[in-house]
N, C-alpha and C. Protein backbone atom coordinates (compact mmCIF):
# COMPACT_ATOMS: atom_id res chain seq x y z
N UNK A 1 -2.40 74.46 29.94
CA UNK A 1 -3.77 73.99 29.97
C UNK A 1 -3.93 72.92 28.90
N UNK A 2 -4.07 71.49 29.50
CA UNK A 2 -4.47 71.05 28.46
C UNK A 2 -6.07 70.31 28.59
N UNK A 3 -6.32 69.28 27.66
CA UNK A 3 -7.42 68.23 27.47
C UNK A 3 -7.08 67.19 26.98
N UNK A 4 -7.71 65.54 27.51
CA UNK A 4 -7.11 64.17 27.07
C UNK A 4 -8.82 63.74 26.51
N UNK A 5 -8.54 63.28 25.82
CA UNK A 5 -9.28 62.50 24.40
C UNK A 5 -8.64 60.75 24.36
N UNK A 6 -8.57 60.03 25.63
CA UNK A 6 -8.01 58.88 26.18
C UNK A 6 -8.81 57.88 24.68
N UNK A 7 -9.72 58.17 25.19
CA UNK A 7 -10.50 56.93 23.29
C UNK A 7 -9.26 57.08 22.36
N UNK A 8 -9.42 58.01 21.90
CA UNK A 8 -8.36 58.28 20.52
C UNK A 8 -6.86 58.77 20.74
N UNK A 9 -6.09 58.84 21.83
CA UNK A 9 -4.98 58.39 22.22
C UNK A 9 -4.30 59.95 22.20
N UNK A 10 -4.72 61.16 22.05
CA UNK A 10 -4.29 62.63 22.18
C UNK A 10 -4.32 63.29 22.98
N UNK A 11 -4.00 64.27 23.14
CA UNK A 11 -3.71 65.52 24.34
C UNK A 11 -3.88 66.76 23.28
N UNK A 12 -4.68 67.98 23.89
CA UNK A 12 -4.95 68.87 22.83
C UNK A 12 -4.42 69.65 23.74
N UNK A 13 -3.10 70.41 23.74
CA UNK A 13 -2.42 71.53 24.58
C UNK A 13 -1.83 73.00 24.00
N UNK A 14 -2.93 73.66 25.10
CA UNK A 14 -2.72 74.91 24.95
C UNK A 14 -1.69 75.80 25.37
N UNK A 15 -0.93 76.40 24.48
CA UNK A 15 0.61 76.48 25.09
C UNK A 15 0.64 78.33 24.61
N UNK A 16 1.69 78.74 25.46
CA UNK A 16 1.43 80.46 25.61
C UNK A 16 3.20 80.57 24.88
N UNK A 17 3.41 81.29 24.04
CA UNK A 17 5.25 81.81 24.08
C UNK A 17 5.56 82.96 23.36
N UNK A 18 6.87 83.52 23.93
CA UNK A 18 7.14 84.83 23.34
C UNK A 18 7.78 84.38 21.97
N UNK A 19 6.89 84.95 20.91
CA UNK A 19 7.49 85.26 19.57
C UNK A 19 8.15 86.02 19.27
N UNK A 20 10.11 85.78 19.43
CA UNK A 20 10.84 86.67 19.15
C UNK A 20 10.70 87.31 17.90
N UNK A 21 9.99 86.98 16.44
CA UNK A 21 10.15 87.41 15.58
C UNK A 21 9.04 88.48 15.12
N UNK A 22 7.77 88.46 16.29
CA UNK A 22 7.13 89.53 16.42
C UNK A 22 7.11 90.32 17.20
N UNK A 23 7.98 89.75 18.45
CA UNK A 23 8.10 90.51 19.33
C UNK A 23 6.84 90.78 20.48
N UNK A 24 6.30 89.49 20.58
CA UNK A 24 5.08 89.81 21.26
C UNK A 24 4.46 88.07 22.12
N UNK A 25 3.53 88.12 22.70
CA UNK A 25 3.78 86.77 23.44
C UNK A 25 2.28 86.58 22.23
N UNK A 26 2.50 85.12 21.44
CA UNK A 26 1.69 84.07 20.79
C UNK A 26 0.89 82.90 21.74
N UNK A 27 0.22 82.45 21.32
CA UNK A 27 -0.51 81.31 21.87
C UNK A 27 -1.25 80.24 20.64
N UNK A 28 -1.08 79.17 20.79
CA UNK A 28 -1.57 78.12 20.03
C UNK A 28 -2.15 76.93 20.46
N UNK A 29 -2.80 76.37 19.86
CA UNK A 29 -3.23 74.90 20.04
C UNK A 29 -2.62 73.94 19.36
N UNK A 30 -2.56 72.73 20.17
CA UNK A 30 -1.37 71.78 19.54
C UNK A 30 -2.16 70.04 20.20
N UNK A 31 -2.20 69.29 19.06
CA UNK A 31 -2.33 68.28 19.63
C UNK A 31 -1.49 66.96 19.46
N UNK A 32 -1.20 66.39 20.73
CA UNK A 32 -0.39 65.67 20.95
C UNK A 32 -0.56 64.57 20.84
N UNK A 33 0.34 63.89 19.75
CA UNK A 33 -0.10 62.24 20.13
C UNK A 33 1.42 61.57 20.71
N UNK A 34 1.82 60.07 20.68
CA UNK A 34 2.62 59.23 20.76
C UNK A 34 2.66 58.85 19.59
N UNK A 35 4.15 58.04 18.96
CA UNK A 35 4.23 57.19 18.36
C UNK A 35 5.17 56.41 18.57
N UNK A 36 5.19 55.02 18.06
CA UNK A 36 6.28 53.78 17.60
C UNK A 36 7.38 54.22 16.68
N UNK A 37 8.72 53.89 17.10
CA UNK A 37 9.65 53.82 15.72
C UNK A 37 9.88 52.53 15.75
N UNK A 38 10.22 52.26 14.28
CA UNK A 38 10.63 51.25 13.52
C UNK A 38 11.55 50.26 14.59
N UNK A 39 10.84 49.41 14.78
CA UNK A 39 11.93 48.51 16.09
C UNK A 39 11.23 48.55 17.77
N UNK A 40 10.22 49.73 17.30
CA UNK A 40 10.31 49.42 19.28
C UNK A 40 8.70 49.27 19.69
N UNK A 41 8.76 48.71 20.95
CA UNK A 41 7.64 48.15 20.92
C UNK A 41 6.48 49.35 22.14
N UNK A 42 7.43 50.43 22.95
CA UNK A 42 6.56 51.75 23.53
C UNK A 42 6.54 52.86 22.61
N UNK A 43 5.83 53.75 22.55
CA UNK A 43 5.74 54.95 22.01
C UNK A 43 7.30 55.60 22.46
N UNK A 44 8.04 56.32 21.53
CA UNK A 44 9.25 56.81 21.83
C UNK A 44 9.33 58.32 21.15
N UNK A 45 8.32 58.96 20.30
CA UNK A 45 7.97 59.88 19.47
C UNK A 45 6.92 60.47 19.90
N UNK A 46 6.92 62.18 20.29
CA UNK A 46 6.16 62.72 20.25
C UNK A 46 5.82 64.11 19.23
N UNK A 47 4.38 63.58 18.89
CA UNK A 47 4.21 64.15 17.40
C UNK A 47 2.91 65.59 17.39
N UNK A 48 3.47 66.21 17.83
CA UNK A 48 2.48 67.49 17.65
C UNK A 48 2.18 68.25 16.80
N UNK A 49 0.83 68.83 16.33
CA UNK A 49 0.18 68.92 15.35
C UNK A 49 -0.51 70.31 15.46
N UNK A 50 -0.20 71.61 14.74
CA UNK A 50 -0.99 72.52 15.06
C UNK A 50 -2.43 72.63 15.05
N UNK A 51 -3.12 72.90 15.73
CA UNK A 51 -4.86 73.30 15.77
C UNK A 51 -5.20 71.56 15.57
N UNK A 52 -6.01 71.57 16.53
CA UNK A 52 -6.40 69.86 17.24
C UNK A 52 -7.75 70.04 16.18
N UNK A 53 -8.38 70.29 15.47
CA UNK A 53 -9.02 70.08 14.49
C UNK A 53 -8.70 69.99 13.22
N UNK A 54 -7.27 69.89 13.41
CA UNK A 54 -6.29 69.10 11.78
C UNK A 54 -6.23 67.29 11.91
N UNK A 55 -6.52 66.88 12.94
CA UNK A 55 -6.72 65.26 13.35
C UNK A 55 -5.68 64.59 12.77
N UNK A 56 -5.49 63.26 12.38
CA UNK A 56 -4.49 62.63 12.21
C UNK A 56 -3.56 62.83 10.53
N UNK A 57 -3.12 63.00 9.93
CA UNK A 57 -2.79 63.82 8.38
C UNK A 57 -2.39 64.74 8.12
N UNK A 58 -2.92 65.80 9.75
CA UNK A 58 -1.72 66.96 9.35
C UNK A 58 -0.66 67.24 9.33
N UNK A 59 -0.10 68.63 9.07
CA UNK A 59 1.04 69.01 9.21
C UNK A 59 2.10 68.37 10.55
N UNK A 60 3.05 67.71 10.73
CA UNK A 60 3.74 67.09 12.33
C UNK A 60 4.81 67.02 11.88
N UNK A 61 5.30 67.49 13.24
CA UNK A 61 6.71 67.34 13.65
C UNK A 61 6.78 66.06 14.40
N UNK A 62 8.39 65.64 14.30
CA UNK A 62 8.56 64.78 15.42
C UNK A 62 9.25 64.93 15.85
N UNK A 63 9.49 64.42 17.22
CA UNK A 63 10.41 64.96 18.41
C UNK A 63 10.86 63.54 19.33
N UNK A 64 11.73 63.36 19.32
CA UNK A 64 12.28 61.62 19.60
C UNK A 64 11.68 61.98 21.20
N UNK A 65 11.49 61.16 22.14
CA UNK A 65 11.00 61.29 23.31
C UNK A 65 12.09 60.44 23.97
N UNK A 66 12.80 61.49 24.47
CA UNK A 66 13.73 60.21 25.71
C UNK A 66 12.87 59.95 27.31
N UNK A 67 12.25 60.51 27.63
CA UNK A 67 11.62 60.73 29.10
C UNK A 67 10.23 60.78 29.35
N UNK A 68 9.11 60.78 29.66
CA UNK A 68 7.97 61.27 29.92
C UNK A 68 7.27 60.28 31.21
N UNK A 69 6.91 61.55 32.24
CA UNK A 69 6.07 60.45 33.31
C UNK A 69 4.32 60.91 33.12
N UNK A 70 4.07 62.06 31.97
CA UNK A 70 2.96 61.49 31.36
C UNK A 70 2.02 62.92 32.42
N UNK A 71 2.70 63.21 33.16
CA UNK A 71 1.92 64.15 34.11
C UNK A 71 2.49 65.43 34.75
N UNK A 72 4.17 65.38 34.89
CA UNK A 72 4.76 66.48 34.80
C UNK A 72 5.82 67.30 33.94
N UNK A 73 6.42 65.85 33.25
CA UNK A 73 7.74 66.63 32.55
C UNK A 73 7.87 65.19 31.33
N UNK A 74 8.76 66.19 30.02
CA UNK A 74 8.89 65.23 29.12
C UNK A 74 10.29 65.70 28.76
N UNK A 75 11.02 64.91 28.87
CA UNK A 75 12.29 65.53 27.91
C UNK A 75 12.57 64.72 26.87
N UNK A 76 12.53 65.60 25.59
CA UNK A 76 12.80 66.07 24.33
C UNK A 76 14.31 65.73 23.64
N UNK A 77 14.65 64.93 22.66
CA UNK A 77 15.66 64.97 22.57
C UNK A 77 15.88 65.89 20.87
N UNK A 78 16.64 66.71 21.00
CA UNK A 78 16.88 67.16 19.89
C UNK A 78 18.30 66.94 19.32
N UNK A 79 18.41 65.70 18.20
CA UNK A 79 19.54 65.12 17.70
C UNK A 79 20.64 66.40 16.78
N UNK A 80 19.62 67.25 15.90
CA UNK A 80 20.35 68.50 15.07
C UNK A 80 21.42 69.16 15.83
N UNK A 81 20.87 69.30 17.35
CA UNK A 81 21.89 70.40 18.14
C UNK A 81 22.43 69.33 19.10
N UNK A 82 22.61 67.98 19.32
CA UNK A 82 22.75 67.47 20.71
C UNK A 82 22.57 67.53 21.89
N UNK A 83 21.56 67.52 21.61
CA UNK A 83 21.06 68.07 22.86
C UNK A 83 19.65 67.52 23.41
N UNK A 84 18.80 68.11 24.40
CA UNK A 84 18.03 68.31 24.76
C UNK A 84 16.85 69.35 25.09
N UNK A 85 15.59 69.00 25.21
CA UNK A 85 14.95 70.09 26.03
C UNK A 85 14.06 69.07 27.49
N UNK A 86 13.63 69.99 28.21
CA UNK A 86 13.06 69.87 29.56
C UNK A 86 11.86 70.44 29.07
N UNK A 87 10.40 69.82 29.08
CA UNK A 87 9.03 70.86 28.91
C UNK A 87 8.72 70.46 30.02
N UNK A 88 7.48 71.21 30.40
CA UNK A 88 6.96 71.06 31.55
C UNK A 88 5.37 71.79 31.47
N UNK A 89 4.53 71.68 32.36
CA UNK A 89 3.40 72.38 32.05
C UNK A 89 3.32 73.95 33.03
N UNK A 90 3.10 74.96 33.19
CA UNK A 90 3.54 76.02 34.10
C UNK A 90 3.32 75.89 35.61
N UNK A 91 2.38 74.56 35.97
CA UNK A 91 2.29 74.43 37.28
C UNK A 91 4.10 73.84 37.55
N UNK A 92 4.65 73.09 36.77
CA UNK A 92 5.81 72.55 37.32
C UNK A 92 6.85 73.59 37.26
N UNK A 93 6.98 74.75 36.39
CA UNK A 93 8.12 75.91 36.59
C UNK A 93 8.74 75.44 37.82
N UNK A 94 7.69 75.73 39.00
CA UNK A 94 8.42 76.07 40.48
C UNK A 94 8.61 74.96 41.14
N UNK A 95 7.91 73.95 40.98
CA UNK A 95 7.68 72.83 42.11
C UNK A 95 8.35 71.27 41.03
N UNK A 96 8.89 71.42 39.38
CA UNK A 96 9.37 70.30 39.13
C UNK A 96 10.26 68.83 40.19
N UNK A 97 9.51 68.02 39.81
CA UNK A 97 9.91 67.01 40.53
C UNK A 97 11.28 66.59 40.32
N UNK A 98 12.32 66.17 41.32
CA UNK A 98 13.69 66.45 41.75
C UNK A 98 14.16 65.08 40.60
N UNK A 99 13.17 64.11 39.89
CA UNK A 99 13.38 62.97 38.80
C UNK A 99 13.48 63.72 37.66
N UNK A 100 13.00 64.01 37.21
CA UNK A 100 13.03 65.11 35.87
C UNK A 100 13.78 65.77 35.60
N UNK A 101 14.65 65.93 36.86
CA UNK A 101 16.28 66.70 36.68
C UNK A 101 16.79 65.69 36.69
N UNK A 102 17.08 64.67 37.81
CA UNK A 102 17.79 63.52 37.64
C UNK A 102 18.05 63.03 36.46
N UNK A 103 16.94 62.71 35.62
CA UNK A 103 17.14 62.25 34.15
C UNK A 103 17.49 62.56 33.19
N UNK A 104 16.85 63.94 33.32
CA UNK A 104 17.86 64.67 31.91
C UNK A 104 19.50 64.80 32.36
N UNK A 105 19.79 65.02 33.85
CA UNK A 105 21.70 64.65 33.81
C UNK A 105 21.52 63.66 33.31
N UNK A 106 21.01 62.55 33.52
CA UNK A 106 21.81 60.89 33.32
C UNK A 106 21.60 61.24 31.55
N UNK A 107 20.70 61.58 30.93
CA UNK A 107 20.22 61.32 29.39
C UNK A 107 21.37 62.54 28.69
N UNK A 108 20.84 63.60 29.19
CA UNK A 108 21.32 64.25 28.31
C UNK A 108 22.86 65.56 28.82
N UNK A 109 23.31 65.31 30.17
CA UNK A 109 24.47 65.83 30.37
C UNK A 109 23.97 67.00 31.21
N UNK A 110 24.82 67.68 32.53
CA UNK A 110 24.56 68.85 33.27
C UNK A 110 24.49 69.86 32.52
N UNK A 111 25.05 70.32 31.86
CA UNK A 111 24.75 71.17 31.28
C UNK A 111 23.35 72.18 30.05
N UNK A 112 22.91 73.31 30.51
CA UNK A 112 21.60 73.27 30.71
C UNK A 112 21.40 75.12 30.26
N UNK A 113 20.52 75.20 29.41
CA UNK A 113 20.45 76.84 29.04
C UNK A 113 19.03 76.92 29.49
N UNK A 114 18.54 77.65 30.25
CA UNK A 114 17.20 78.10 30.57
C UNK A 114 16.38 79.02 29.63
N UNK A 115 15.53 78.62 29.17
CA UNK A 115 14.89 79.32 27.98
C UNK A 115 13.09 79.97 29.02
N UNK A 116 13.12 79.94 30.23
CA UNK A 116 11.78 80.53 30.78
C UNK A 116 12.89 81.64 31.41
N UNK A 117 11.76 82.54 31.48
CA UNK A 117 12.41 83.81 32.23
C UNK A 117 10.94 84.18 33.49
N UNK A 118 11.56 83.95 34.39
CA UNK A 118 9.90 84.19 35.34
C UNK A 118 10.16 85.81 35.52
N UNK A 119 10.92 86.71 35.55
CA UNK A 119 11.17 87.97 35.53
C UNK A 119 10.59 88.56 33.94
N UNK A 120 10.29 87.52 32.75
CA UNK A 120 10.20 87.94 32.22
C UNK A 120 8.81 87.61 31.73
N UNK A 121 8.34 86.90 32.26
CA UNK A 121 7.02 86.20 31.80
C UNK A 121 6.44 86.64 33.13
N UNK A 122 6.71 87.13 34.01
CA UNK A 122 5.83 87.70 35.18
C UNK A 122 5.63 88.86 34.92
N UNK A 123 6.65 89.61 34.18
CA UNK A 123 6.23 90.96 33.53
C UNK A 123 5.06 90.78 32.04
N UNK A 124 5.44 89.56 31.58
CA UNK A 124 4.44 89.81 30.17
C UNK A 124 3.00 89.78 31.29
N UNK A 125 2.75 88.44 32.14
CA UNK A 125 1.74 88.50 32.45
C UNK A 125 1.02 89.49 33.21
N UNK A 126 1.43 90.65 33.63
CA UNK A 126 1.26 92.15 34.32
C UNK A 126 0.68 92.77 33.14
N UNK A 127 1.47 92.49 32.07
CA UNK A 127 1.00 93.51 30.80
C UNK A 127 -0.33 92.96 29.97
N UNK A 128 -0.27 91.67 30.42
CA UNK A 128 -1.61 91.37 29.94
C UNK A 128 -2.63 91.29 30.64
N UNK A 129 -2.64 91.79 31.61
CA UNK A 129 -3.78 92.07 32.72
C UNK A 129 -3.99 93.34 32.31
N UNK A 130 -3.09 94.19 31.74
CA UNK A 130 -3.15 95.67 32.26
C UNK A 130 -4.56 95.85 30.60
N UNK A 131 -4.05 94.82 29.49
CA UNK A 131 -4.45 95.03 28.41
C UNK A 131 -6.11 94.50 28.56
């Protein structure tokens, strides 16, 4: 679930995940901007920011952006591990567009660890109905 704030150039996204270190499924707010690196002339950095009422100064990560069509999928490049990630928003889980795979082979190599579990997130979401 997210919201666009197009004036001021953000995305405020609400994102759901299991916290292995509590052992329990978390949820946060995160807002998203673009940025420039040194040399280039499109946004190539995406810089997310916990709780979208920290505005531009807070706490951010950055995350080099090899991919984004801005509406279904962004892939992530993470230089520490070589690698990559694939995000997506939960409407695309099932129906990702057949480019978004294409690209991450060409960018970042077939090889691919799946970090969603729909067996396992179809069970959290049972348990949070039940709660």
């Amino acid at each position: 679930m997210h919201s666009k704030n197009e004036e001021e150039g953000f995305v405020v996204h609400k994102m759901e995940f299991w916290d292995t270190r509590a052992s329990r499924m978390a949820k946060v707010e995160t807002r998203l901007t673009t940025k420039k690196s040194k040399g280039y002339k499109i946004s190539n950095l995406l810089v997310p920011q916990l709780g979208p009422s920290q505005g531009p100064g807070g706490p951010e990560a950055v995350f080099p952006l090899a991919f984004t069509d801005y509406e279904t999928c962004a892939i992530i490049r993470v230089p520490e591990k070589d690698g990559c990630q694939l995000w997506t928003y939960e409407e695309g889980l099932r129906s990702l567009n057949g480019y978004c795979h294409f690209i991450y082979n060409v960018l970042c190599g077939k090889r691919k660890y799946d970090v969603y579990s729909d067996q396992l997130c179809g069970y959290l979401d049972k348990r949070r109905e039940e709660l």
